[in-house]
N, C-alpha and C. Protein backbone atom coordinates (compact mmCIF):
# COMPACT_ATOMS: atom_id res chain seq x y z
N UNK A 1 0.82 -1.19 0.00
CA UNK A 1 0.00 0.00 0.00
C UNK A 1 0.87 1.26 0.00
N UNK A 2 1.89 1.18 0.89
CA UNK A 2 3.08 2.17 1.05
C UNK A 2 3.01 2.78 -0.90
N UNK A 3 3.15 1.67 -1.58
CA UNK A 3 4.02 2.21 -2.83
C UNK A 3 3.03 2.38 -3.31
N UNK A 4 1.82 1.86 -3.86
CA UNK A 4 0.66 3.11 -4.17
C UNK A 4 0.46 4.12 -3.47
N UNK A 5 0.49 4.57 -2.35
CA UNK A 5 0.60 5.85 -1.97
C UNK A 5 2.23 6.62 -2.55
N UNK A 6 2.88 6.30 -2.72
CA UNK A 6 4.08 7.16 -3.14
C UNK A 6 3.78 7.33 -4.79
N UNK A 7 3.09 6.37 -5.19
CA UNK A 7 2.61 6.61 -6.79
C UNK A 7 1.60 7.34 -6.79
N UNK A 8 1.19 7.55 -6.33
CA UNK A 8 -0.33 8.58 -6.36
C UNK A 8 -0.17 9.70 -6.07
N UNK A 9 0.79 9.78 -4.70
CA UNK A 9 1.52 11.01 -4.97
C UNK A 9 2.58 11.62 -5.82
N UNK A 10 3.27 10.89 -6.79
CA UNK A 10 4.12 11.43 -7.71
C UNK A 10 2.56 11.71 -8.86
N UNK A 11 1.66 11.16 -8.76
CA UNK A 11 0.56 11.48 -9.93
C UNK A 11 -0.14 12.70 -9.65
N UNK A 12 -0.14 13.19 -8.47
CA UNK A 12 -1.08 14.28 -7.60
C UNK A 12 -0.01 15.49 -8.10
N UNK A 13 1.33 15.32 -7.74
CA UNK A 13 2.43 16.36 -8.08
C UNK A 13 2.71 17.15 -9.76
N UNK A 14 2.41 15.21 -10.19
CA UNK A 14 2.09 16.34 -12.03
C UNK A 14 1.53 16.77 -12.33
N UNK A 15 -0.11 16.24 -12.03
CA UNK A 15 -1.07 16.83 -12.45
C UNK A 15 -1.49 18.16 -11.92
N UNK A 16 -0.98 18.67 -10.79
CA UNK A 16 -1.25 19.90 -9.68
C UNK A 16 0.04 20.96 -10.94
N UNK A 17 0.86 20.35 -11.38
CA UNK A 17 2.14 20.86 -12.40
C UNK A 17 1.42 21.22 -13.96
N UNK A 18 0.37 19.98 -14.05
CA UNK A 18 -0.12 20.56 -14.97
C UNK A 18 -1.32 21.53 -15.42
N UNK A 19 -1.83 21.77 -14.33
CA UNK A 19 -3.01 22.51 -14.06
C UNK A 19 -2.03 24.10 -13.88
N UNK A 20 -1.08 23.91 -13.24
CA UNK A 20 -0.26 25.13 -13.05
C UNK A 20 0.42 25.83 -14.49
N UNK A 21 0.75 24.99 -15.18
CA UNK A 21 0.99 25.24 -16.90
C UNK A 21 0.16 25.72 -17.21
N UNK A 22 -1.27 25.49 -17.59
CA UNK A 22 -2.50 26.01 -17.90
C UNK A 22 -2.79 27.20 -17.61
N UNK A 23 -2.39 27.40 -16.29
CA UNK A 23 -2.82 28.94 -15.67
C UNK A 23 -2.18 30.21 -16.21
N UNK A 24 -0.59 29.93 -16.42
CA UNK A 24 -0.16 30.44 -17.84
C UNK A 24 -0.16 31.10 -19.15
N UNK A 25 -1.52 30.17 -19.28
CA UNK A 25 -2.08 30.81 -20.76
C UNK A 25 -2.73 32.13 -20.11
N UNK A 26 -2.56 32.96 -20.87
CA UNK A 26 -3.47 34.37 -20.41
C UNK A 26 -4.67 34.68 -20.33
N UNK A 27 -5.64 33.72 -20.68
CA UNK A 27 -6.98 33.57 -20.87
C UNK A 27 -8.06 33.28 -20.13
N UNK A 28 -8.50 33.94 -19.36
CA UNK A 28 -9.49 33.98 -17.82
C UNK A 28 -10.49 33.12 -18.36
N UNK A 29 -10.49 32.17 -17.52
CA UNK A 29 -11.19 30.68 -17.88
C UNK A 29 -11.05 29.72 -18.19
N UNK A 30 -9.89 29.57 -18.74
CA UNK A 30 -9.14 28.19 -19.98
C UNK A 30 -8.60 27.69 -18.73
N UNK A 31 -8.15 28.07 -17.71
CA UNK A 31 -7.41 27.58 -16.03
C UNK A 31 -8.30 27.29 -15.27
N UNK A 32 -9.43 27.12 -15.27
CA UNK A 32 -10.17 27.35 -14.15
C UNK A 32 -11.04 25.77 -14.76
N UNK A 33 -10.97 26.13 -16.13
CA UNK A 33 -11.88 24.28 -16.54
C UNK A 33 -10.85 23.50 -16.66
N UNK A 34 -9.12 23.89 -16.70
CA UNK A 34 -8.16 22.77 -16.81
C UNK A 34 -8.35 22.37 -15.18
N UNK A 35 -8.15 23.06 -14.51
CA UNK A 35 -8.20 22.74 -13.32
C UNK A 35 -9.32 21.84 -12.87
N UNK A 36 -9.89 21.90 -12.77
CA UNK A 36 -11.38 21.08 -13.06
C UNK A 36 -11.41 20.22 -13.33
N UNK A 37 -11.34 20.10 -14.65
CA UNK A 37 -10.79 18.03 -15.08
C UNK A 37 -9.84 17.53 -14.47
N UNK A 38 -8.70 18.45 -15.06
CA UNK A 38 -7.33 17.46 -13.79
C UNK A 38 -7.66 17.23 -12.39
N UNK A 39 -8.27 17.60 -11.66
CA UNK A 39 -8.95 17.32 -10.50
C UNK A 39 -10.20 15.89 -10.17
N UNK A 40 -11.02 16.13 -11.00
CA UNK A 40 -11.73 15.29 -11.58
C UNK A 40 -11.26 13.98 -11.76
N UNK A 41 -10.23 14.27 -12.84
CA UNK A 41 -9.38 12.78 -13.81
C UNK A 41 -8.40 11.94 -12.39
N UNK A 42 -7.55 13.19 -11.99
CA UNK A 42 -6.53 12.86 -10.67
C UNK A 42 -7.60 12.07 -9.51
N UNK A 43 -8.74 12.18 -9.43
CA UNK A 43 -9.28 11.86 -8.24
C UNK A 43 -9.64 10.25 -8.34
N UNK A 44 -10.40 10.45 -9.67
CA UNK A 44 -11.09 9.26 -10.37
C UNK A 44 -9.19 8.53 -10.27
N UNK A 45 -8.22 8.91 -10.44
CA UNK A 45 -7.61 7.46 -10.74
C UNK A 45 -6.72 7.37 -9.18
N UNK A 46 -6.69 8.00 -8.58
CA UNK A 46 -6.57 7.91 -7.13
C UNK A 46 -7.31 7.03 -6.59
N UNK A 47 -8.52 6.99 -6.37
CA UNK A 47 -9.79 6.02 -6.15
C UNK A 47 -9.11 4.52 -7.05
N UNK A 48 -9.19 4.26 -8.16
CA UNK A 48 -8.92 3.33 -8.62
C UNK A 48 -7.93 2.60 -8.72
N UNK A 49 -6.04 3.24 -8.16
CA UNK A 49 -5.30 2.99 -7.67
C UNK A 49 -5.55 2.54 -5.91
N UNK A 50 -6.59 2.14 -5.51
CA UNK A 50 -6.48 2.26 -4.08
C UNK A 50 -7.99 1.51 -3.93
N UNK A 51 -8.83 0.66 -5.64
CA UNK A 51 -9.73 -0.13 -5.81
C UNK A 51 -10.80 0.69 -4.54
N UNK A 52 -10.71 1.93 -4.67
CA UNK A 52 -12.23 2.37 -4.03
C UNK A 52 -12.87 3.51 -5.05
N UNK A 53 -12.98 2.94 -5.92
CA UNK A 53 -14.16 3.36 -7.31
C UNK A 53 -15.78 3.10 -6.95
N UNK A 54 -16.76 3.77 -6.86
CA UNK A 54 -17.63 3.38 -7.18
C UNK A 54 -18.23 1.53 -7.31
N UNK A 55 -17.82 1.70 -8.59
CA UNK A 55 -17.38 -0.14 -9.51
C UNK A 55 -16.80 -0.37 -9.08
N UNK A 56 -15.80 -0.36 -8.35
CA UNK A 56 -14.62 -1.62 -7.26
C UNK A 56 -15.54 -1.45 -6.20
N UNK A 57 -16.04 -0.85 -5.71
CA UNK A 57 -17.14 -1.30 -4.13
C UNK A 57 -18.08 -2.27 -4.50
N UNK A 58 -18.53 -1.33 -5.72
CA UNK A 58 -20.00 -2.74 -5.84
C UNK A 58 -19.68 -4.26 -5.62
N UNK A 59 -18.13 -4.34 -6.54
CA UNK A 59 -17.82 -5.96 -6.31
C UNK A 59 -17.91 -6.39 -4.86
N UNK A 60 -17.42 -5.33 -3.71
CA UNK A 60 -17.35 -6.37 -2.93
C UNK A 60 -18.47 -6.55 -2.03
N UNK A 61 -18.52 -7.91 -1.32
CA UNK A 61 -19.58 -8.39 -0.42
C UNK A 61 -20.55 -7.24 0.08
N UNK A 62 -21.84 -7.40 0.91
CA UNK A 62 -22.50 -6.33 0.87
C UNK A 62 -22.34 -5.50 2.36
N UNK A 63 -21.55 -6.38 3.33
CA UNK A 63 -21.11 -5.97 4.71
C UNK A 63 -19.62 -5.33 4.41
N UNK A 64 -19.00 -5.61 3.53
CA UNK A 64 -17.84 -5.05 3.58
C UNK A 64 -17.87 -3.67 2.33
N UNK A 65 -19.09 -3.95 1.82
CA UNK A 65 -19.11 -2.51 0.92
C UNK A 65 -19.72 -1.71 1.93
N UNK A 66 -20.77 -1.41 3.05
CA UNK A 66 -20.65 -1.08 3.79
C UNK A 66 -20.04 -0.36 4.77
N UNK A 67 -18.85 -1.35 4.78
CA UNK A 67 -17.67 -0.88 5.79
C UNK A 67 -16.63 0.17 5.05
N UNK A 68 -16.28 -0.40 4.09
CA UNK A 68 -15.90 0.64 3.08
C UNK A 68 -16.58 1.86 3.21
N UNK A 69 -17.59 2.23 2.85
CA UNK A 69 -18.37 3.58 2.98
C UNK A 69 -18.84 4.28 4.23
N UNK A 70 -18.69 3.12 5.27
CA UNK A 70 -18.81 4.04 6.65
C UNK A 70 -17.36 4.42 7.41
N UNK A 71 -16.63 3.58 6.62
CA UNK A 71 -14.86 3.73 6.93
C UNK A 71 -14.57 5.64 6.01
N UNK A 72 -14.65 6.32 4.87
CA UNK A 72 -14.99 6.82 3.86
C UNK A 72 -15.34 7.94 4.73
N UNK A 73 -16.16 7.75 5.49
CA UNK A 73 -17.46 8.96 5.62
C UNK A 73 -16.63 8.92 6.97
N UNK A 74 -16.37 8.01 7.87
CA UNK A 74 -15.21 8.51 8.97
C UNK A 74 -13.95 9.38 9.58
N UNK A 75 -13.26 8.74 8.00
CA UNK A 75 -12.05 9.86 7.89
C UNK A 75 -12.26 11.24 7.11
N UNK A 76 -13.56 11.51 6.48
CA UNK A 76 -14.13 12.70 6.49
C UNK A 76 -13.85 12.90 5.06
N UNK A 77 -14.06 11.82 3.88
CA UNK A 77 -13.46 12.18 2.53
C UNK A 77 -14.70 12.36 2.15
N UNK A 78 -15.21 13.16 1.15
CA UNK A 78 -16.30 13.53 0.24
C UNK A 78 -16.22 13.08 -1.04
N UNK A 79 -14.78 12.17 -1.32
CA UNK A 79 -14.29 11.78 -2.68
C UNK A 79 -14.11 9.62 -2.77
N UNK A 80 -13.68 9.75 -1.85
CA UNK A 80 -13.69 8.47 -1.32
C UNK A 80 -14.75 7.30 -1.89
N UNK A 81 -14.73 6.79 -3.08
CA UNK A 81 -15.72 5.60 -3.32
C UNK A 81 -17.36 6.47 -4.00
N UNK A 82 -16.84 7.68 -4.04
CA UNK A 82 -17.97 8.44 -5.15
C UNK A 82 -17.97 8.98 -6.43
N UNK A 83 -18.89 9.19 -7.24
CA UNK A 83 -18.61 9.60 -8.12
C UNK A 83 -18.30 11.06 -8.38
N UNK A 84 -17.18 11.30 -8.70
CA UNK A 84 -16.71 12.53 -8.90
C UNK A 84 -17.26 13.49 -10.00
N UNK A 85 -18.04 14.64 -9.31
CA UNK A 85 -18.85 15.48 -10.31
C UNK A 85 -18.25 16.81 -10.57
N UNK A 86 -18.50 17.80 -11.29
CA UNK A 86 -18.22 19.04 -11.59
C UNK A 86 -18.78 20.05 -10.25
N UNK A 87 -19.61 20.11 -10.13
CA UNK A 87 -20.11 20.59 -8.68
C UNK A 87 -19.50 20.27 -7.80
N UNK A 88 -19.24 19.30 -7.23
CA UNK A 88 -18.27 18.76 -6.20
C UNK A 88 -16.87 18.73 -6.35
N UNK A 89 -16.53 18.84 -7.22
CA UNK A 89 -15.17 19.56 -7.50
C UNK A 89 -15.03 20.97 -7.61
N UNK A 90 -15.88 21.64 -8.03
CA UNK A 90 -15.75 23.05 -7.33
C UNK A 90 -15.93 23.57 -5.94
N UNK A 91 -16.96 22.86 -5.20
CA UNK A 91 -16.85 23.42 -3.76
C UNK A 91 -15.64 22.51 -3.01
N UNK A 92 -14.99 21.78 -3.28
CA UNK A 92 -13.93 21.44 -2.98
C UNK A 92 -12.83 22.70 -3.01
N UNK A 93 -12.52 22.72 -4.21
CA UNK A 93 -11.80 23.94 -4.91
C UNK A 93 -11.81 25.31 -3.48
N UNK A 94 -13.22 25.49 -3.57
CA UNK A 94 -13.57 26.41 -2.43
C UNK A 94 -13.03 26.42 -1.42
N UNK A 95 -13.47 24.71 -1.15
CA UNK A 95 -12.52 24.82 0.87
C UNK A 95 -11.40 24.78 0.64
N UNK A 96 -10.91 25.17 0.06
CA UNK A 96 -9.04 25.13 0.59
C UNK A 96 -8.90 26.43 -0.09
N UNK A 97 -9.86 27.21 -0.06
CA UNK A 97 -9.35 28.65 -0.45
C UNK A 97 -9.01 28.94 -1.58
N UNK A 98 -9.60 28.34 -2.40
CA UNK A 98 -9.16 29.01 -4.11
C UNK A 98 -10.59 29.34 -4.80
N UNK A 99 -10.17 30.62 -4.44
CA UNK A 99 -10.90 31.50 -4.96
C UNK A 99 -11.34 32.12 -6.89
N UNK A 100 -11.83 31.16 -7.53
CA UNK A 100 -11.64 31.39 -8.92
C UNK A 100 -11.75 33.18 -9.30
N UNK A 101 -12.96 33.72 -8.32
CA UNK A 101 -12.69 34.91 -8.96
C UNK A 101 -11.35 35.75 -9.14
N UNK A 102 -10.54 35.48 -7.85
CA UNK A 102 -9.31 36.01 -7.43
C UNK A 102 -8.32 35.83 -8.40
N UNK A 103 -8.08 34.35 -8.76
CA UNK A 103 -8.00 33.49 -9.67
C UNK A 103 -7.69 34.51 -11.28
N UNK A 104 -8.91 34.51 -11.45
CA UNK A 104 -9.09 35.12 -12.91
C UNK A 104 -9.33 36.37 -12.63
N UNK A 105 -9.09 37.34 -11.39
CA UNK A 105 -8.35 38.86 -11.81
C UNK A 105 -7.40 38.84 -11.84
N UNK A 106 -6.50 38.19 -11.70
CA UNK A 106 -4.64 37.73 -11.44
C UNK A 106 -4.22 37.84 -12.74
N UNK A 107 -5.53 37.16 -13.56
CA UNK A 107 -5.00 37.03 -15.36
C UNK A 107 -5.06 38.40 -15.99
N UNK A 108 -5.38 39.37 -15.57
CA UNK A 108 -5.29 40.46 -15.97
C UNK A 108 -3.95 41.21 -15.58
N UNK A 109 -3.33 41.05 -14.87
CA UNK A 109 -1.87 41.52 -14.13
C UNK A 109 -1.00 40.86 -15.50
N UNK A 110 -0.30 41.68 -16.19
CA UNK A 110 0.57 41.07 -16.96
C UNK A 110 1.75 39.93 -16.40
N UNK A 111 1.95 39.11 -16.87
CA UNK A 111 3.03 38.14 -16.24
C UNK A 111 2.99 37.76 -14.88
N UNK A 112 2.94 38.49 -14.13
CA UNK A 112 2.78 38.19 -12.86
C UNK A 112 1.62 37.86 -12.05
N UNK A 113 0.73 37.99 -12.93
CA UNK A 113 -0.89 37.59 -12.33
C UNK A 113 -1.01 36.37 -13.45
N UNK A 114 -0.02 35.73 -14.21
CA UNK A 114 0.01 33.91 -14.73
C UNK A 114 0.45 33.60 -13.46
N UNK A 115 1.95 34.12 -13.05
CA UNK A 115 2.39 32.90 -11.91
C UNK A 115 1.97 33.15 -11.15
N UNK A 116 1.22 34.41 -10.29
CA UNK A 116 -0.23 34.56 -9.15
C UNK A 116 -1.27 32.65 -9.71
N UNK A 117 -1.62 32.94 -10.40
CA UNK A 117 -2.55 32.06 -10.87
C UNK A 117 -2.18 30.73 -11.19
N UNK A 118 -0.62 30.54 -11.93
CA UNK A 118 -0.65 29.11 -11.73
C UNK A 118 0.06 28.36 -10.31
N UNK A 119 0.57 29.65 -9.49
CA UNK A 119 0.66 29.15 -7.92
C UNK A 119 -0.69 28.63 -7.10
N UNK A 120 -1.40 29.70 -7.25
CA UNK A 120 -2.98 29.05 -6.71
C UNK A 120 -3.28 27.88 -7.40
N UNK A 121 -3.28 27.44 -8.63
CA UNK A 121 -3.69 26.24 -9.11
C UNK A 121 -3.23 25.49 -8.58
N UNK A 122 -1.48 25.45 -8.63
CA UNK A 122 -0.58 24.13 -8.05
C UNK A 122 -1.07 23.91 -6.58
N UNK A 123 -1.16 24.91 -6.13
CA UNK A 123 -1.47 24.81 -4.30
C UNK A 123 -2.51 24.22 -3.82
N UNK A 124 -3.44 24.78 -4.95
CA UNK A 124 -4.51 24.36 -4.55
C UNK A 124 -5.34 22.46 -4.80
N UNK A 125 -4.59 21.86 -5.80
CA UNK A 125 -4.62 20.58 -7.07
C UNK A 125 -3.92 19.82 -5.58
N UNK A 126 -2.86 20.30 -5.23
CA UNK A 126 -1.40 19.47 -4.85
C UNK A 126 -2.52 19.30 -3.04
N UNK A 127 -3.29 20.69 -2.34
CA UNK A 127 -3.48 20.18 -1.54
C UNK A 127 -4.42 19.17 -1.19
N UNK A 128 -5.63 19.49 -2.49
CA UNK A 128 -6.39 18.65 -2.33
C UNK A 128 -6.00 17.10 -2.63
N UNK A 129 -5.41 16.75 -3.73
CA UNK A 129 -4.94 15.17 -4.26
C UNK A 129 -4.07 14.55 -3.08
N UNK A 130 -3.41 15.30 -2.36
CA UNK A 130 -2.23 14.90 -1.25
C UNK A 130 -3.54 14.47 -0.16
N UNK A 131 -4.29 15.32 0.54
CA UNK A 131 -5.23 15.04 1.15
C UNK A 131 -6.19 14.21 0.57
N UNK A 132 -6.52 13.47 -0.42
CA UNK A 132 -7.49 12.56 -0.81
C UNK A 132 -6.19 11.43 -0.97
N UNK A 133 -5.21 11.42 -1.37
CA UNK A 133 -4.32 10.08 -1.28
C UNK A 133 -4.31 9.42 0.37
N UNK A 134 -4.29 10.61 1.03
CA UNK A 134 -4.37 9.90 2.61
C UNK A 134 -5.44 9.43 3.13
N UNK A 135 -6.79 10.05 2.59
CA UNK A 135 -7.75 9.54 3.02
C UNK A 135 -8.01 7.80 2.64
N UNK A 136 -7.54 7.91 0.95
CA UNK A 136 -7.47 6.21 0.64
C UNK A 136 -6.78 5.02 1.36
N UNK A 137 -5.73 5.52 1.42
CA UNK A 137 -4.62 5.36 2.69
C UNK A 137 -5.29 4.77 3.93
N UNK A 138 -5.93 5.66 4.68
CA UNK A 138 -6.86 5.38 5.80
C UNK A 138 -7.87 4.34 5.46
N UNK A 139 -8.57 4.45 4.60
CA UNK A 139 -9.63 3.52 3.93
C UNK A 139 -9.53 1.98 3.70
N UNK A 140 -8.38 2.45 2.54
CA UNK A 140 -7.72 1.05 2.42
C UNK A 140 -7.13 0.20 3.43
N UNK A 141 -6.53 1.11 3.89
CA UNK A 141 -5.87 0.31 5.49
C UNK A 141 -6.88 -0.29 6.23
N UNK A 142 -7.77 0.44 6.53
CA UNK A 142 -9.38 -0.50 7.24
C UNK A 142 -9.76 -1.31 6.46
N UNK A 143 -10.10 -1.46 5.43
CA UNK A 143 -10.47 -2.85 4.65
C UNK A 143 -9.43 -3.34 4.65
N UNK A 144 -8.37 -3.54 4.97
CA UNK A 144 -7.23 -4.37 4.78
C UNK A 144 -7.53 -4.99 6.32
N UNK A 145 -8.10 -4.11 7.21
CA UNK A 145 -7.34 -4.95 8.59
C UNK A 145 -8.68 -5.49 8.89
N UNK A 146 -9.92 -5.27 8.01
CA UNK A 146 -10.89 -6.05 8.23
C UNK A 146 -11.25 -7.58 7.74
N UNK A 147 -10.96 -8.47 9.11
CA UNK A 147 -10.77 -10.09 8.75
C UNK A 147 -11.90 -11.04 9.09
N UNK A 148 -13.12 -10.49 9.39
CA UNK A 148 -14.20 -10.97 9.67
C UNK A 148 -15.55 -10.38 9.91
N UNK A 149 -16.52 -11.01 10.17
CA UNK A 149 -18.13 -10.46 10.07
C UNK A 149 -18.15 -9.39 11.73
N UNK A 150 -17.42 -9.75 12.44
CA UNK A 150 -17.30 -9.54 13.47
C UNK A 150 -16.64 -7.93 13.56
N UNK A 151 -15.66 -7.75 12.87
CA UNK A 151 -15.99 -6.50 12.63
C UNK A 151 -16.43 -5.58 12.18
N UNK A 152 -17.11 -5.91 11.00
CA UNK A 152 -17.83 -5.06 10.37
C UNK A 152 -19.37 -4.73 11.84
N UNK A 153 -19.55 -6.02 12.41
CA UNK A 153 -20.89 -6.14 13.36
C UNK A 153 -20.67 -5.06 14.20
N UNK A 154 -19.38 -4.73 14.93
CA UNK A 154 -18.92 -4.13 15.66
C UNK A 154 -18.41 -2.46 15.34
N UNK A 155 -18.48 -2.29 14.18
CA UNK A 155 -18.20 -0.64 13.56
C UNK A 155 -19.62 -0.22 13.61
């Protein structure tokens, strides 16, 4: 598990790199929907590196899909074994303080309101994916240390 988490985080680091490229372009808006998908895409394969997709829960048993999702909703992930939407990736965006309007007045500052803007992107991509790799982390680790009916009875 260790080394999917160190892979997910070298995946969280590019993609937070590449959302930060984007911001770059001078164009108020073209950053704000890159950001968006890469968030989106990064999350969806975070989840699926760490078999808590949606479709990887359903497979399993119906006490331990369960446990999975009350394990999920414990360590406080909103991403964790759901489907990742456009709405929910923006108020995400929100709690950690990235402010799109702020965002896209930055793009008006010549040169220096790109790297205003693709710093907020990176900061903002890198904190959320780093914080959803740990939550899987946590997740996975509980379905891992879950070895019987007995605990799921007992959560």
């Amino acid at each position: 598990m260790a080394q999917i988490a160190r892979e997910c985080r070298k995946l969280v680091t590019r993609r937070a790199l590449m959302a930060a490229g984007a911001s770059i372009v001078p164009l108020p808006g073209v950053d704000v929907a890159v950001d968006i998908s890469v968030l989106m895409r990064m999350i969806e394969q975070v989840n699926q590196r760490f078999g808590l997709t949606p479709e990887q829960l359903e497979q399993l048993a119906p006490q331990r899909k369960l446990f999975a999702y009350k394990a999920a909703l414990g360590v406080g992930s909103a991403l964790v074994g759901r489907m990742v939407t456009r709405e929910l990736v923006i108020k995400l965006l929100k709690t950690v303080g990235m402010r799109l309007s702020a965002k896209q007045a930055a793009k008006y500052v010549p040169f220096a309101g790109q790297a205003i803007a693709a710093s907020i992107s990176f900061a903002a991509l890198k904190r959320l994916g780093d914080r959803h790799v740990e939550d899987c982390v946590r997740v996975a680790q509980m379905l891992s240390e879950l070895r019987d009916d007995n605990v799921v009875a007992s959560y």
